[in-house]
Protein backbone atom coordinates (compact mmCIF):
# COMPACT_ATOMS: atom_id res chain seq x y z
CA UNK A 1 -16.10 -16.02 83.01
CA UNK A 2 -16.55 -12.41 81.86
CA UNK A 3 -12.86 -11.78 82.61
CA UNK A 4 -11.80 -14.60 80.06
CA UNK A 5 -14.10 -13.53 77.48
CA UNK A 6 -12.67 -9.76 77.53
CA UNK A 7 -9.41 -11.54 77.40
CA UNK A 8 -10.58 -13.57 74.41
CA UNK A 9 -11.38 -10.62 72.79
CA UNK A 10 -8.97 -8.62 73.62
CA UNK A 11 -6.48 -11.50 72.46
CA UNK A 12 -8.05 -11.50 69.09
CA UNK A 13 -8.05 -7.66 68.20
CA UNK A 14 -4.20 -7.90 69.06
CA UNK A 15 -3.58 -10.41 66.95
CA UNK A 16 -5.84 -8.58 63.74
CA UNK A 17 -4.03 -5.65 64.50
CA UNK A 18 -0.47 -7.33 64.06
CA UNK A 19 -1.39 -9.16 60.78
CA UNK A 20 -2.97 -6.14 59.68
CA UNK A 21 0.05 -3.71 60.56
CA UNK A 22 2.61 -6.19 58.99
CA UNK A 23 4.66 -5.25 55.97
CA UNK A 24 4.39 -8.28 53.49
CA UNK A 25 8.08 -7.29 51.54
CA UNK A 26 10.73 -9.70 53.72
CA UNK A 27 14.18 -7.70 54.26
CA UNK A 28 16.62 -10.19 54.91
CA UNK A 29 18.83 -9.50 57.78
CA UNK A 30 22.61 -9.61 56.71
CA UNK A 31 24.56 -12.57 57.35
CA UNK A 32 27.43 -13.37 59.34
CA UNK A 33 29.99 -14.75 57.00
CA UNK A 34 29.74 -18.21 59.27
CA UNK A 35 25.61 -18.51 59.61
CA UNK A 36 25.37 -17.22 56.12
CA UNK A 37 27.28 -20.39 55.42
CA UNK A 38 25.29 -22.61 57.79
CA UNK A 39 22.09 -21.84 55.97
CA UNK A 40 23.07 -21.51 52.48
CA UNK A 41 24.43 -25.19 53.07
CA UNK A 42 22.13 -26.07 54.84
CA UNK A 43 19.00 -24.71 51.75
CA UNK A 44 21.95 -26.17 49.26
CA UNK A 45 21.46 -29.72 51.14
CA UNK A 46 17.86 -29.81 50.92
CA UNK A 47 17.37 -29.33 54.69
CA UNK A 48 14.89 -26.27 54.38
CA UNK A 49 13.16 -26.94 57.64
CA UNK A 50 16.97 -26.93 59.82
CA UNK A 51 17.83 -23.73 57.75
CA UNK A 52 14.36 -22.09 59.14
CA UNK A 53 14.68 -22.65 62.22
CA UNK A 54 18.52 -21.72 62.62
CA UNK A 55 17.48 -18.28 60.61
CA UNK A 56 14.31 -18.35 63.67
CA UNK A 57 17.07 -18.54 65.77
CA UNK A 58 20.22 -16.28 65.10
CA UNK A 59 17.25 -13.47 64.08
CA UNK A 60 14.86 -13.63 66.57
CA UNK A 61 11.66 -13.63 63.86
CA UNK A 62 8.65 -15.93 63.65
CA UNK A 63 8.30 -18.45 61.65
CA UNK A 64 6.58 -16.59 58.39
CA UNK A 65 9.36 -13.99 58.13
CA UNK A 66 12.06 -17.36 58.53
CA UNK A 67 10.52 -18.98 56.19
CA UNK A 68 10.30 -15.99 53.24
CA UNK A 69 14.03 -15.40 54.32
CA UNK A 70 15.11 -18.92 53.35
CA UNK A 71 12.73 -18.65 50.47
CA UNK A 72 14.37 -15.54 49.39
CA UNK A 73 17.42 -17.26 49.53
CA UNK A 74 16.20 -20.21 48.28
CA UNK A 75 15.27 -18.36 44.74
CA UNK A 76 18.41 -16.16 44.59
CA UNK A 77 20.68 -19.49 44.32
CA UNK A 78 23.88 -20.00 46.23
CA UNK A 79 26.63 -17.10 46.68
CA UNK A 80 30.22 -17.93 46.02
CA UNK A 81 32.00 -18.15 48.92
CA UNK A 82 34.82 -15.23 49.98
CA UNK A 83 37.71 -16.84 51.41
């Protein structure tokens, strides 16, 4: 019981720690002319939840840095596409 309760608590200051440690500006990763595509289209199509977690995936992030990368791109409107 003592074990799991240092646990706990160890657990917990971790987690402070990391939130606390975290730098709230989002750099967005650069694209691959292809998933850049895929996500724009997908943000473009109104499918904001697909375009999080393919940016979750091809990055490797959480799910609050995904999310204020599609944001991001969400604000800064659609790129013209280079052929």
């Amino acid at each position: 019981m003592l074990l799991i309760s240092i646990l706990a608590t160890l657990a917990i200051v971790v987690v402070v720690v990391a939130l606390r440690s975290g730098d709230e500006r989002v750099s967005m990763p650069s694209f691959g002319q292809a998933e850049s595509r895929s996500i724009e289209s997908l943000v473009a199509g109104g499918q904001k939840i697909e375009a999080i977690k393919l940016y979750r995936q091809e990055h490797g992030v959480g799910l609050h840095e995904a999310k204020e990368a599609v944001d991001q791109l969400e604000r800064s409107g659609p790129k013209p596409i280079s052929p």
